[in-house]
N, C-alpha and C. Protein backbone atom coordinates (compact mmCIF):
# COMPACT_ATOMS: atom_id res chain seq x y z
N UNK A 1 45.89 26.44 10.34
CA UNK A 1 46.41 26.08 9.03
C UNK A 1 46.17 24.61 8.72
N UNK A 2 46.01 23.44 10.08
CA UNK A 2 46.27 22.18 9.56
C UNK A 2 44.89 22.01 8.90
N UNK A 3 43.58 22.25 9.31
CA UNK A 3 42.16 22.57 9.39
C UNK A 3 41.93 23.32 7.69
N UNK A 4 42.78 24.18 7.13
CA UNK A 4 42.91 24.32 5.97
C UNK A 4 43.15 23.28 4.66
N UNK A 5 44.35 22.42 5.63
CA UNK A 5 44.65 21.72 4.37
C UNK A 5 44.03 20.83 4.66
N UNK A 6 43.66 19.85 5.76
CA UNK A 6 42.54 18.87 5.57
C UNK A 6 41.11 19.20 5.32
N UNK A 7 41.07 20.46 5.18
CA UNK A 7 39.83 20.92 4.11
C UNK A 7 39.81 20.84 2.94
N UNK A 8 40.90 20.99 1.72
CA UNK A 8 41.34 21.25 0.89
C UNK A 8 41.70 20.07 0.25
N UNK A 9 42.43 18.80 1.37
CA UNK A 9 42.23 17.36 0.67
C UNK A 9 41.01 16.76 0.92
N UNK A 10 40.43 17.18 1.90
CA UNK A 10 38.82 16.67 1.37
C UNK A 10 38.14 16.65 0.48
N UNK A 11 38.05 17.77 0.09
CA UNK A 11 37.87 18.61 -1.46
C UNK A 11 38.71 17.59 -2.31
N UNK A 12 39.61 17.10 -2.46
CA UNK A 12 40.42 16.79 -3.56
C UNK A 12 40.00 15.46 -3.55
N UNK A 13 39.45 14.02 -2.23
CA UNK A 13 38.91 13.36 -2.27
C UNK A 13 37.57 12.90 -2.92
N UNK A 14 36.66 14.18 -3.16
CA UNK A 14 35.38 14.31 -3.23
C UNK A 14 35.66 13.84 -4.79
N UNK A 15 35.80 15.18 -5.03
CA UNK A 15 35.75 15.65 -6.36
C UNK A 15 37.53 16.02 -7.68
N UNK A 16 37.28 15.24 -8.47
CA UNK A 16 38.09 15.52 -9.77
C UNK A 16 37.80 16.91 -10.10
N UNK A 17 36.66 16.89 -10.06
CA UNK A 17 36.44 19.33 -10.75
C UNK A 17 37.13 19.75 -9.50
N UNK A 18 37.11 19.56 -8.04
CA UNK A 18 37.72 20.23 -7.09
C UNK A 18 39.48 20.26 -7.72
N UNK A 19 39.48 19.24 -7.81
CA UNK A 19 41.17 18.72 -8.51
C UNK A 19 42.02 19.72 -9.08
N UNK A 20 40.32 19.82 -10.48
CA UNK A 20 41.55 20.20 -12.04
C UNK A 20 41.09 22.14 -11.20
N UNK A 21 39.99 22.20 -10.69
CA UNK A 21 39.97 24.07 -10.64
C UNK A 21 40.93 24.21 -9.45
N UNK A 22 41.12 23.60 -8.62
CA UNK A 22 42.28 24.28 -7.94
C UNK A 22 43.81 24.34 -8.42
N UNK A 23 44.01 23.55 -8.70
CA UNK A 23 45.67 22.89 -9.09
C UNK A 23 45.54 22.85 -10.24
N UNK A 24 45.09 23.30 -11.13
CA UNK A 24 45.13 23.08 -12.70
C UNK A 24 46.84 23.87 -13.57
N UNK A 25 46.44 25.29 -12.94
CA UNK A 25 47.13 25.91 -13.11
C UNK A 25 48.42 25.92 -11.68
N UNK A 26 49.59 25.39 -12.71
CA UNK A 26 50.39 25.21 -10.88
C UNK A 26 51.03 25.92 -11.14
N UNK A 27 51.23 27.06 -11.85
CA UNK A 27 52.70 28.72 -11.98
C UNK A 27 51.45 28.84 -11.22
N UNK A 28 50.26 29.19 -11.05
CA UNK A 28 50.03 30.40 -10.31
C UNK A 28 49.43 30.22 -8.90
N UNK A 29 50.28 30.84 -8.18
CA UNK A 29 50.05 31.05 -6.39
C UNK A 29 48.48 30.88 -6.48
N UNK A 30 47.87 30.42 -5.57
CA UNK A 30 46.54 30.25 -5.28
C UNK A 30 46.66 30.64 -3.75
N UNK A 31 45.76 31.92 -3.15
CA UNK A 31 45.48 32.12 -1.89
C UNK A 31 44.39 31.87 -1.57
N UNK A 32 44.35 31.97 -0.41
CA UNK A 32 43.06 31.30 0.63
C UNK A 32 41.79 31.60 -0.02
N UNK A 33 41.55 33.09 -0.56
CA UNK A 33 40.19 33.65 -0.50
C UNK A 33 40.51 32.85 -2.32
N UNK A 34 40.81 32.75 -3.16
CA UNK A 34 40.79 32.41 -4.45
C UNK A 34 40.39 30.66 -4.32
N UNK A 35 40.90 30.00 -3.09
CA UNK A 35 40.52 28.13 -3.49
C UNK A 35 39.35 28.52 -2.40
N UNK A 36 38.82 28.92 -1.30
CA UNK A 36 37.39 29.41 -0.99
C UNK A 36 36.41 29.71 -2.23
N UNK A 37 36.67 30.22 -3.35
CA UNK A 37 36.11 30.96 -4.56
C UNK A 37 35.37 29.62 -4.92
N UNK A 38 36.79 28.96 -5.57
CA UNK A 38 36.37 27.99 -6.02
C UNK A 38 36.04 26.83 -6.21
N UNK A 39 35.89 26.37 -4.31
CA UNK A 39 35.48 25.45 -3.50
C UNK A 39 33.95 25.64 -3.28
N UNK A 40 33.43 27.22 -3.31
CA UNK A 40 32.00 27.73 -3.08
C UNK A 40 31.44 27.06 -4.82
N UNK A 41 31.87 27.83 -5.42
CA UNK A 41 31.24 27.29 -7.32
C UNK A 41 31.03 26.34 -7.33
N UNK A 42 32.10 25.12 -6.56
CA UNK A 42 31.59 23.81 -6.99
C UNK A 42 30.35 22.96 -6.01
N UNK A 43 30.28 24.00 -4.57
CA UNK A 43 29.01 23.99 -3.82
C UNK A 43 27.63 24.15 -4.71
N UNK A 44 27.81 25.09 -5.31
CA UNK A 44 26.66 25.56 -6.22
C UNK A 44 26.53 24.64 -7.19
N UNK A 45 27.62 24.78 -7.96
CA UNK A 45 26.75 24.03 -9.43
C UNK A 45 28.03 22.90 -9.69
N UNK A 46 28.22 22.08 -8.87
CA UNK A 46 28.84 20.59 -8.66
C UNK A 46 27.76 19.75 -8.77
N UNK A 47 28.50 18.60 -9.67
CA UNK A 47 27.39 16.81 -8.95
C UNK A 47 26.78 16.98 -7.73
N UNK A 48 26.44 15.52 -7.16
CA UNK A 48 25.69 15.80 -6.33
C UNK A 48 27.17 15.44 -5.21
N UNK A 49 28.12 14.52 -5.34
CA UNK A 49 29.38 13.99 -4.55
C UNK A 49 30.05 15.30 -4.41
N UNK A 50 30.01 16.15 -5.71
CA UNK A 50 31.16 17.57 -5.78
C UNK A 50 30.57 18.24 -4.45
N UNK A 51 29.42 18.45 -4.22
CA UNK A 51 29.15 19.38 -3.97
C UNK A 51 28.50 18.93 -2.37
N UNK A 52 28.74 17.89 -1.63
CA UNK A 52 28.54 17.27 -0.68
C UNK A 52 30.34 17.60 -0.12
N UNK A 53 31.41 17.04 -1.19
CA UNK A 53 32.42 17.22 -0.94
C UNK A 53 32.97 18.55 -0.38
N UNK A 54 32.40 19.61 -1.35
CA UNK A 54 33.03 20.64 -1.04
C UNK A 54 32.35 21.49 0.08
N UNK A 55 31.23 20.75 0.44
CA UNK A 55 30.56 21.71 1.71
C UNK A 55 31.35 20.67 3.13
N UNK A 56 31.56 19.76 3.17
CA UNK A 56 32.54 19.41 4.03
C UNK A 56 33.98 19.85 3.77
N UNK A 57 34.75 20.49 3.09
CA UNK A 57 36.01 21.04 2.83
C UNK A 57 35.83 22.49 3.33
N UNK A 58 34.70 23.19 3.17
CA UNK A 58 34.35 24.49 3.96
C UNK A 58 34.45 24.54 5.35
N UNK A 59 33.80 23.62 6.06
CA UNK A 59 33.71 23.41 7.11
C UNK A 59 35.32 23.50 7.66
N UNK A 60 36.17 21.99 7.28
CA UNK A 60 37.57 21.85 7.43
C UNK A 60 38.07 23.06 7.74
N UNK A 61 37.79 24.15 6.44
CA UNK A 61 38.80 25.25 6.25
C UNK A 61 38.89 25.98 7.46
N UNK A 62 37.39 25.88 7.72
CA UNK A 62 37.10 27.23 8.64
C UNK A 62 36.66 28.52 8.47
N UNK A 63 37.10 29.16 7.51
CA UNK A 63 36.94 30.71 7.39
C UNK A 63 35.30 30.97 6.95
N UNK A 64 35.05 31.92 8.10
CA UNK A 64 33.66 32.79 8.27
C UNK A 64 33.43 32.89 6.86
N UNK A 65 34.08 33.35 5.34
CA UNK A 65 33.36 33.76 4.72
C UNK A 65 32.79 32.76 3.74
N UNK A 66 33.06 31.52 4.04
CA UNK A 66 31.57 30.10 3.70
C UNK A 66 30.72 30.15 4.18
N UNK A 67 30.42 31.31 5.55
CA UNK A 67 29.07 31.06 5.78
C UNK A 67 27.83 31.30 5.07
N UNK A 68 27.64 32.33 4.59
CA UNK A 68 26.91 33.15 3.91
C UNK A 68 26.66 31.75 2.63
N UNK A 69 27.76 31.24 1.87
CA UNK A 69 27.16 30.28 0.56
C UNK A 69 26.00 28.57 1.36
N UNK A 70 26.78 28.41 2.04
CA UNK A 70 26.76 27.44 3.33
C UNK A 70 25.35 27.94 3.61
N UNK A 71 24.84 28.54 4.21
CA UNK A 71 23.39 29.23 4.46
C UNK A 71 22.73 28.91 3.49
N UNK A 72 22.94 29.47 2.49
CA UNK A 72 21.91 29.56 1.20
C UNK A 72 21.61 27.88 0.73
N UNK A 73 22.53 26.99 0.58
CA UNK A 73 22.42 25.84 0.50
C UNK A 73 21.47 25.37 1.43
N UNK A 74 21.81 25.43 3.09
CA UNK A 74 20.92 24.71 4.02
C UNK A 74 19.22 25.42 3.47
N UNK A 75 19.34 26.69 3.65
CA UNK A 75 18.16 27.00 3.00
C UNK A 75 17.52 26.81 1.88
N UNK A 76 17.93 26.56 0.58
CA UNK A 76 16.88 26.18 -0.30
C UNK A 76 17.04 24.71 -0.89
N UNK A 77 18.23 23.86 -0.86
CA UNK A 77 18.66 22.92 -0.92
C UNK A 77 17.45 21.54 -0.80
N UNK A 78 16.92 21.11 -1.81
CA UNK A 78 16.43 19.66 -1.76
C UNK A 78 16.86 18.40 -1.05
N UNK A 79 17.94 18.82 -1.11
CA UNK A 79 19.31 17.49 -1.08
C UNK A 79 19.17 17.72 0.55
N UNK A 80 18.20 16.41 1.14
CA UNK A 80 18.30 16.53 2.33
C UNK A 80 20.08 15.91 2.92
N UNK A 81 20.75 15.20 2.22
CA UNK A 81 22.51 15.05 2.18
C UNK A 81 23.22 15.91 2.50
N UNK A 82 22.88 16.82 1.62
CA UNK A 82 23.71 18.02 1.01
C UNK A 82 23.27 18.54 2.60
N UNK A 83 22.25 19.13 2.61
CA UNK A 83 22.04 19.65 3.94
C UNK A 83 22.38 19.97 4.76
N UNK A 84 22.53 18.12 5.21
CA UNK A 84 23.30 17.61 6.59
C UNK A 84 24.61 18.27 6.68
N UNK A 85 25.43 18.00 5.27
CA UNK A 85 26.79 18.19 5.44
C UNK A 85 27.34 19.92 5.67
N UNK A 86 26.34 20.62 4.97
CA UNK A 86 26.26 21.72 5.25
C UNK A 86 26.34 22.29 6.83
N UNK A 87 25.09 21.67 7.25
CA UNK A 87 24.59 22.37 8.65
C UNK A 87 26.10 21.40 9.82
N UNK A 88 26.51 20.40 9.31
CA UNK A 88 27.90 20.13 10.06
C UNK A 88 28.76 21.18 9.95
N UNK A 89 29.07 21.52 9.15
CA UNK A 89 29.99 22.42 8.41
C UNK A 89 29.82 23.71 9.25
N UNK A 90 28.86 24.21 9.27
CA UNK A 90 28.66 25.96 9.79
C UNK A 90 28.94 25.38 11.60
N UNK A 91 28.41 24.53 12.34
CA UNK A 91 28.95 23.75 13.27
C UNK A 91 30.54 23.73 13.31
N UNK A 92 31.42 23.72 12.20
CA UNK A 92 32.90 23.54 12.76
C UNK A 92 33.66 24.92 12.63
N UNK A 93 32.43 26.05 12.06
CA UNK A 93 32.86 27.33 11.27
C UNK A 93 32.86 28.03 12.67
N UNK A 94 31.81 28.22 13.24
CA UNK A 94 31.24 28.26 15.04
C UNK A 94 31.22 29.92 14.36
N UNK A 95 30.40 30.53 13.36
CA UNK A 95 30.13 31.70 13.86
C UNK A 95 28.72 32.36 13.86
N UNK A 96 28.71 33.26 14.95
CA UNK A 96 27.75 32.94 16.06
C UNK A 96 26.47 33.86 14.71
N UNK A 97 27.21 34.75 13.87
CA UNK A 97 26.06 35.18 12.78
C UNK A 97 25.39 33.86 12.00
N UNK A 98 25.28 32.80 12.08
CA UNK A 98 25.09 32.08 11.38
C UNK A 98 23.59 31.36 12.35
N UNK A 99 23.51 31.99 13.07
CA UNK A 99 22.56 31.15 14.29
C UNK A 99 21.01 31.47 13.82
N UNK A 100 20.60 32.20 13.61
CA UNK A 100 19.24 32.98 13.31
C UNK A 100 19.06 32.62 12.23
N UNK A 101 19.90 32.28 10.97
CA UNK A 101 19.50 31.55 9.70
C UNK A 101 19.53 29.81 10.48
N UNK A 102 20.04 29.32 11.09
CA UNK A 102 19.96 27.89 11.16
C UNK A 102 18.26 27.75 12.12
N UNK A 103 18.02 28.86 13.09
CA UNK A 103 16.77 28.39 13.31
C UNK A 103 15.69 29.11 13.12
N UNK A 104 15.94 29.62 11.93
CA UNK A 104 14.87 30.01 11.15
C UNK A 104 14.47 28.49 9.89
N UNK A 105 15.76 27.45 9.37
CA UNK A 105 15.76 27.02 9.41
C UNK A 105 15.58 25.53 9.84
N UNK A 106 15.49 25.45 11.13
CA UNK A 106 15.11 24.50 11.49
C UNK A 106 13.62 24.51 11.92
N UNK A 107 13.22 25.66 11.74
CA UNK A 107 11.38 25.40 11.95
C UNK A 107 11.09 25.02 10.67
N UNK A 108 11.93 24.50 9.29
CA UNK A 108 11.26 24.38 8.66
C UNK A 108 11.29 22.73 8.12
N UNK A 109 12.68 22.55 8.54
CA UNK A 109 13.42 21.10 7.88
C UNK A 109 12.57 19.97 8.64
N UNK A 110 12.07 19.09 7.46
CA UNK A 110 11.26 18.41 8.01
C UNK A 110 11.91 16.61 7.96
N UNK A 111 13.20 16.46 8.20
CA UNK A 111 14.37 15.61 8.40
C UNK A 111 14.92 15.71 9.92
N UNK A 112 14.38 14.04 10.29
CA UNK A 112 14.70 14.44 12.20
C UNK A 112 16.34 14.57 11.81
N UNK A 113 16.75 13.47 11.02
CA UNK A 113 18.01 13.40 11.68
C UNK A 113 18.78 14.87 11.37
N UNK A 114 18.50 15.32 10.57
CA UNK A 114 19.19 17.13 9.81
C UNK A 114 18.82 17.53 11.23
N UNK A 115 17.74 17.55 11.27
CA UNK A 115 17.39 18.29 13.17
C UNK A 115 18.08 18.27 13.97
N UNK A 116 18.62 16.72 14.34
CA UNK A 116 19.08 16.88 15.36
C UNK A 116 20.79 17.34 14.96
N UNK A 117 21.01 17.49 13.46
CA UNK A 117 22.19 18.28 13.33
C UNK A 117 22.37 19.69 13.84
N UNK A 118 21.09 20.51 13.26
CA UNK A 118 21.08 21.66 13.76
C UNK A 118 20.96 21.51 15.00
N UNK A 119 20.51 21.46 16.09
CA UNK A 119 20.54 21.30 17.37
C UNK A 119 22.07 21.02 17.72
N UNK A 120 22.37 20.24 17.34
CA UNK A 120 24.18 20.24 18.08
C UNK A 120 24.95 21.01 17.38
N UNK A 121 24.97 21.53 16.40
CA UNK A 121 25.46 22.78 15.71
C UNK A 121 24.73 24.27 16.50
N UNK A 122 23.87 24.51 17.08
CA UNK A 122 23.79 25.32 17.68
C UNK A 122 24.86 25.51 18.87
N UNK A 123 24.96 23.93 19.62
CA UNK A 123 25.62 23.71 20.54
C UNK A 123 27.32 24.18 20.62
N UNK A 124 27.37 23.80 19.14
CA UNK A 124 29.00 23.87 18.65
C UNK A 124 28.80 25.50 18.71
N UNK A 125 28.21 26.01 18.02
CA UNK A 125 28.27 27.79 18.05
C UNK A 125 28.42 28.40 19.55
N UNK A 126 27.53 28.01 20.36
CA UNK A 126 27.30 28.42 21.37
C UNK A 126 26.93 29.99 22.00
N UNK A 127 25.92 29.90 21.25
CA UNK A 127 25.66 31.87 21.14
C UNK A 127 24.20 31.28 21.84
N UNK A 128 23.99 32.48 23.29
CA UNK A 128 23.21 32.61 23.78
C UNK A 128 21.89 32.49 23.12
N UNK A 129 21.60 33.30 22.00
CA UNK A 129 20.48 33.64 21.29
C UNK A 129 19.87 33.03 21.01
N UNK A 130 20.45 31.69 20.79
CA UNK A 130 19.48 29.87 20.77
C UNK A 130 19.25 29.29 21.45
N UNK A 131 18.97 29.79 23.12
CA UNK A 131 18.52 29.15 24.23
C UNK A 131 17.22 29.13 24.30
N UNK A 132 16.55 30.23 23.93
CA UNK A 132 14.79 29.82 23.86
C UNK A 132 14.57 29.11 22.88
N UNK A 133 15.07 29.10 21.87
CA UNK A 133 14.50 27.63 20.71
C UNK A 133 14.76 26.40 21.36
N UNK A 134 16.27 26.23 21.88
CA UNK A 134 16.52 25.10 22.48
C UNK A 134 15.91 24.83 23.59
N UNK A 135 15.29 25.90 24.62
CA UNK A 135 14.42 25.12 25.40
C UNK A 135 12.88 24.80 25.18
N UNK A 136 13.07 25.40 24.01
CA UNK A 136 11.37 25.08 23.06
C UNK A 136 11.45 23.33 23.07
N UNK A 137 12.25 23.02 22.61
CA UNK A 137 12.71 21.87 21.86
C UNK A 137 12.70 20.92 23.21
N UNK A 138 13.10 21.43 24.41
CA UNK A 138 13.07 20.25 25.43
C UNK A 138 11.81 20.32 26.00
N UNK A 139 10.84 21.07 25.63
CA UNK A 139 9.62 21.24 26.50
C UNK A 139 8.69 20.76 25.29
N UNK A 140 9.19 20.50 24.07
CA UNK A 140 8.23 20.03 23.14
C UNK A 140 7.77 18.63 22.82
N UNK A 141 7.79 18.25 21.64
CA UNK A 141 7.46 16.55 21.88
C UNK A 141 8.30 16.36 20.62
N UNK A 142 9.33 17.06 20.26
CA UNK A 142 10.44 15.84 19.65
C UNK A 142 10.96 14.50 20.38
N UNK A 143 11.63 14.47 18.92
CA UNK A 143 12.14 13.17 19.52
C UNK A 143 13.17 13.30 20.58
N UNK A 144 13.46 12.24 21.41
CA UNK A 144 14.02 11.76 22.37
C UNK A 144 15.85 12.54 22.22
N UNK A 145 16.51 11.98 21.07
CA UNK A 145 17.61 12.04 20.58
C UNK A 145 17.97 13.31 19.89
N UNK A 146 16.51 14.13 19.70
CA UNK A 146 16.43 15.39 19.28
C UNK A 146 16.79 16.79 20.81
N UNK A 147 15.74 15.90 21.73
CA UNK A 147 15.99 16.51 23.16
C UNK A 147 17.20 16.94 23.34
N UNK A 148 17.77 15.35 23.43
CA UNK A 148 19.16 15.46 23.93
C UNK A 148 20.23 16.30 23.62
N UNK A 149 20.18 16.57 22.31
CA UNK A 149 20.97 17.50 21.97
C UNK A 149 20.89 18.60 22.09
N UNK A 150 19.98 19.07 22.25
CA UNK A 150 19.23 20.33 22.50
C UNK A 150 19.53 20.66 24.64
N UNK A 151 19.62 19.53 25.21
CA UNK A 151 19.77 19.07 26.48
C UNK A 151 21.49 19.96 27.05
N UNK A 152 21.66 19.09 26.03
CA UNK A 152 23.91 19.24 25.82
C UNK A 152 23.92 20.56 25.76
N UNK A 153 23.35 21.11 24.43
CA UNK A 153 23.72 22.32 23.96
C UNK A 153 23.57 23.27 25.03
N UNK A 154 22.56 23.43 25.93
CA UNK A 154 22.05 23.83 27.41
C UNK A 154 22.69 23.62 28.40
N UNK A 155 23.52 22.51 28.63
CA UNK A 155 24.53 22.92 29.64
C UNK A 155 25.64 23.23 29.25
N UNK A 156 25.98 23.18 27.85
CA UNK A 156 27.42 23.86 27.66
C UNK A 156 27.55 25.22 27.16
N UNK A 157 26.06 25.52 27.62
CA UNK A 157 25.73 27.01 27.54
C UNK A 157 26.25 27.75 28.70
N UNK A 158 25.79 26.84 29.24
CA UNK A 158 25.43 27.02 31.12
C UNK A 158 24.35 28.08 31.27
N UNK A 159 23.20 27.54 30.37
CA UNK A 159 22.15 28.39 30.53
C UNK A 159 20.91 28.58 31.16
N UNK A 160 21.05 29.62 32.50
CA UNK A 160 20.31 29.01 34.03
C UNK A 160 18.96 29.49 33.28
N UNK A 161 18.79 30.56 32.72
CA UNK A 161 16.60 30.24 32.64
C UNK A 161 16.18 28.88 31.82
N UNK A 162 16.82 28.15 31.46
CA UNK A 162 16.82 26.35 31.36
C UNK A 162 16.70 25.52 31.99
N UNK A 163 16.99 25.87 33.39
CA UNK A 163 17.19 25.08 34.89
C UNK A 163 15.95 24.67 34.76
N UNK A 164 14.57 25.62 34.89
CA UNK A 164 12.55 24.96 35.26
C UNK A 164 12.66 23.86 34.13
N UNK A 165 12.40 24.13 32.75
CA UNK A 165 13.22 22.96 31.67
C UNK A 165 13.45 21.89 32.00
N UNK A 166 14.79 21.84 32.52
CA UNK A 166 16.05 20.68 32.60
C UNK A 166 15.42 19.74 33.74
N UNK A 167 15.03 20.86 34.81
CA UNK A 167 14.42 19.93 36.14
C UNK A 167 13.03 19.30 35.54
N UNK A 168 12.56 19.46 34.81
CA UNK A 168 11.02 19.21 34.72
C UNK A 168 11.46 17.74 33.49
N UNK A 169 12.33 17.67 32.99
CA UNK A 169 12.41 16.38 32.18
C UNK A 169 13.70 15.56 32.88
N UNK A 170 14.00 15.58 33.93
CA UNK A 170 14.28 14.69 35.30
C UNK A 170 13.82 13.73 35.23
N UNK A 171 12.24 13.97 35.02
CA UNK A 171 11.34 12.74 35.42
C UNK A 171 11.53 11.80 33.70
N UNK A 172 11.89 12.17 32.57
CA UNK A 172 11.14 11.26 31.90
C UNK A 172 12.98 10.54 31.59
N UNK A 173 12.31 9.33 31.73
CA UNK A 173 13.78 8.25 32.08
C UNK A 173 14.52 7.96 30.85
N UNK A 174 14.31 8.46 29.47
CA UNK A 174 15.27 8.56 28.26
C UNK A 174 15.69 9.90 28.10
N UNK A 175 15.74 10.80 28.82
CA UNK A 175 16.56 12.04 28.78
C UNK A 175 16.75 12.62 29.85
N UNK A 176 16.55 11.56 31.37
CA UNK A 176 17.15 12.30 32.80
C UNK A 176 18.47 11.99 32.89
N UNK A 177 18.71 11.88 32.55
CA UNK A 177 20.61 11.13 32.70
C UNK A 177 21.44 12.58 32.14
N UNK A 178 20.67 13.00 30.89
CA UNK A 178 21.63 13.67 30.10
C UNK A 178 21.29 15.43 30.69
N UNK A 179 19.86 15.69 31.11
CA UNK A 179 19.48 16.44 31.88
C UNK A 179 19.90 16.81 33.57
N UNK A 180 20.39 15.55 33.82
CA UNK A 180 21.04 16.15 35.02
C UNK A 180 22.54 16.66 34.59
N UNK A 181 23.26 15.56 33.84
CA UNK A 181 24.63 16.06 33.56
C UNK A 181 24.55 18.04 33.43
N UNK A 182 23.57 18.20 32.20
CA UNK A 182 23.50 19.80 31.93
C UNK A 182 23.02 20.84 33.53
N UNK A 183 22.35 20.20 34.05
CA UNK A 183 22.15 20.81 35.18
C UNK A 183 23.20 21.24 36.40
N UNK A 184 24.12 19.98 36.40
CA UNK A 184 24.86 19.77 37.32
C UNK A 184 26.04 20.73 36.51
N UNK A 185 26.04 21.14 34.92
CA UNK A 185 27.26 22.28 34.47
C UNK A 185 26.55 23.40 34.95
N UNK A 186 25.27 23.90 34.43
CA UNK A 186 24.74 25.06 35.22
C UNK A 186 24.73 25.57 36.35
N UNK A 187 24.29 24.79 37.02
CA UNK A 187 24.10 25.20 38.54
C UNK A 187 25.03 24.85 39.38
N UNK A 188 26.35 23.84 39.13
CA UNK A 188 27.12 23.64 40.11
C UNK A 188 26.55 22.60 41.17
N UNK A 189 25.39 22.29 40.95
CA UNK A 189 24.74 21.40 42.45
C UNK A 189 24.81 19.67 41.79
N UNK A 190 24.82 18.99 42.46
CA UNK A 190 24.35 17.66 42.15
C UNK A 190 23.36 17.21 42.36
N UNK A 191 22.70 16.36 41.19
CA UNK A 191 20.89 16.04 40.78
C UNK A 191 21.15 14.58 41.27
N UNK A 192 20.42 13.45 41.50
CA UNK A 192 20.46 12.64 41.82
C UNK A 192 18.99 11.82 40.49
N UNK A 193 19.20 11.03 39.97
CA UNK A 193 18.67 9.80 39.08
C UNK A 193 17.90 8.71 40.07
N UNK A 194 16.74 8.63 40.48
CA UNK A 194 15.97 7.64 40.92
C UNK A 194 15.74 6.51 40.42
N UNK A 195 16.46 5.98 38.72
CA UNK A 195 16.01 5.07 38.47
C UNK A 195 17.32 4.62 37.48
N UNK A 196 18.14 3.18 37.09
CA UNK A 196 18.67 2.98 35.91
C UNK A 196 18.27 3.66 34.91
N UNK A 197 19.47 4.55 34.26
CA UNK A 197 18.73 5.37 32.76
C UNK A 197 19.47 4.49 31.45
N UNK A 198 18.69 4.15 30.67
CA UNK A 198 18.99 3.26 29.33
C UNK A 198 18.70 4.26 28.35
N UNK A 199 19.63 4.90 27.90
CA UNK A 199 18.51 5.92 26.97
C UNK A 199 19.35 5.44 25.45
N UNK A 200 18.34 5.76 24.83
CA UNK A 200 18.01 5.02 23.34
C UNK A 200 19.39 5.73 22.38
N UNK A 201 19.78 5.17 21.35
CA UNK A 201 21.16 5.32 20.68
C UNK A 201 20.43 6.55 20.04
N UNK A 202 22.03 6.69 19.17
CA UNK A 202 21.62 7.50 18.15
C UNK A 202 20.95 7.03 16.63
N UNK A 203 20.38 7.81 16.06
CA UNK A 203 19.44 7.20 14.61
C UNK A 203 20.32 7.81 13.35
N UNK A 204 20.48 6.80 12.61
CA UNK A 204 21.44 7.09 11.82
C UNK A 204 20.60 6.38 10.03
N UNK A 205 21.17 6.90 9.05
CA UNK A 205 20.65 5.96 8.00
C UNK A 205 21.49 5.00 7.32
């Protein structure tokens, strides 16, 4: 419930239309699935703040049935912003139907940093079914900070056909640090680091 209402004053932060369509009318009871209604409308056809606002107030809420509007946004959405806040959002929703649209999605989004959202939003879901993308992603030549998350999401999978993966980028010294941690959740064994690891921040705009 608390996750509701700090969804709901988020929403009320964002946006004045969030304001007057929820609370306009105060005789009449407003339930969950009715301010969902009309928290989604102002996703759709809100400013560009409304509608940034109200895809972080989805998230807050929680309830599965934002996923489906939430989707459609990450998918056809210009607003590499909008996006982001979206693909956070289905990340705090954690349901696991939402996984196969985000990386069908992410073969397409051509925004590292949205990337490396989806990647830790997979993580937050935690549904098996995104372990071969995610170990695509550590055997590929993203970025570093892209790895990593993709790294995390893999040991808080605890997902052992990842282990050949995880051991094989050991060696490269901006993502062995975070590769053993995931290893050492998988397998239970302890990896040992041959060298100081400095690995590079996060990229932000």
């Amino acid at each position: 419930m608390k996750n509701k209402v700090v969804g709901i004053l988020i929403c009320l932060m964002f946006s004045q239309v969030c304001n007057s369509t929820l609370f306009a009318k105060t005789e009449e009871k407003k339930d969950l699935e009715s301010v969902l209604g009309s928290i989604v409308k102002i996703l759709k056809y809100g400013s560009d703040s409304d509608r940034k606002g109200a895809a972080i107030s989805l998230g807050f809420i929680g309830d599965k049935r934002a996923v489906a509007p939430l989707v459609e946004i990450m998918e056809n959405s210009t607003d590499k912003h909008l996006r982001r806040e979206v693909i956070k959002s289905l990340g705090r929703i954690k349901d696991p139907d939402a996984v196969s649209a985000i990386l069908k999605a992410l073969e397409k989004e051509t925004e590292d940093r949205n990337k490396r959202e989806m990647v830790e939003t997979l993580g937050e879901i935690n549904d098996l079914t995104a372990v071969p993308a995610l170990i695509k992603i550590v055997e590929g030549d993203s970025l570093n900070w892209t790895k990593r998350k993709a790294i995390e999401a893999l040991g808080k999978m605890k997902a052992k056909s990842a282990v050949p993966a995880l051991e094989k980028v050991m060696k490269e010294k901006d993502i062995s640090h975070s590769a053993k941690q995931a290893l050492e959740k998988i397998t239970g064994k302890k990896y040992k680091v041959s060298y100081v690891v400095q690995e590079e921040g996060e990229i932000g705009e």
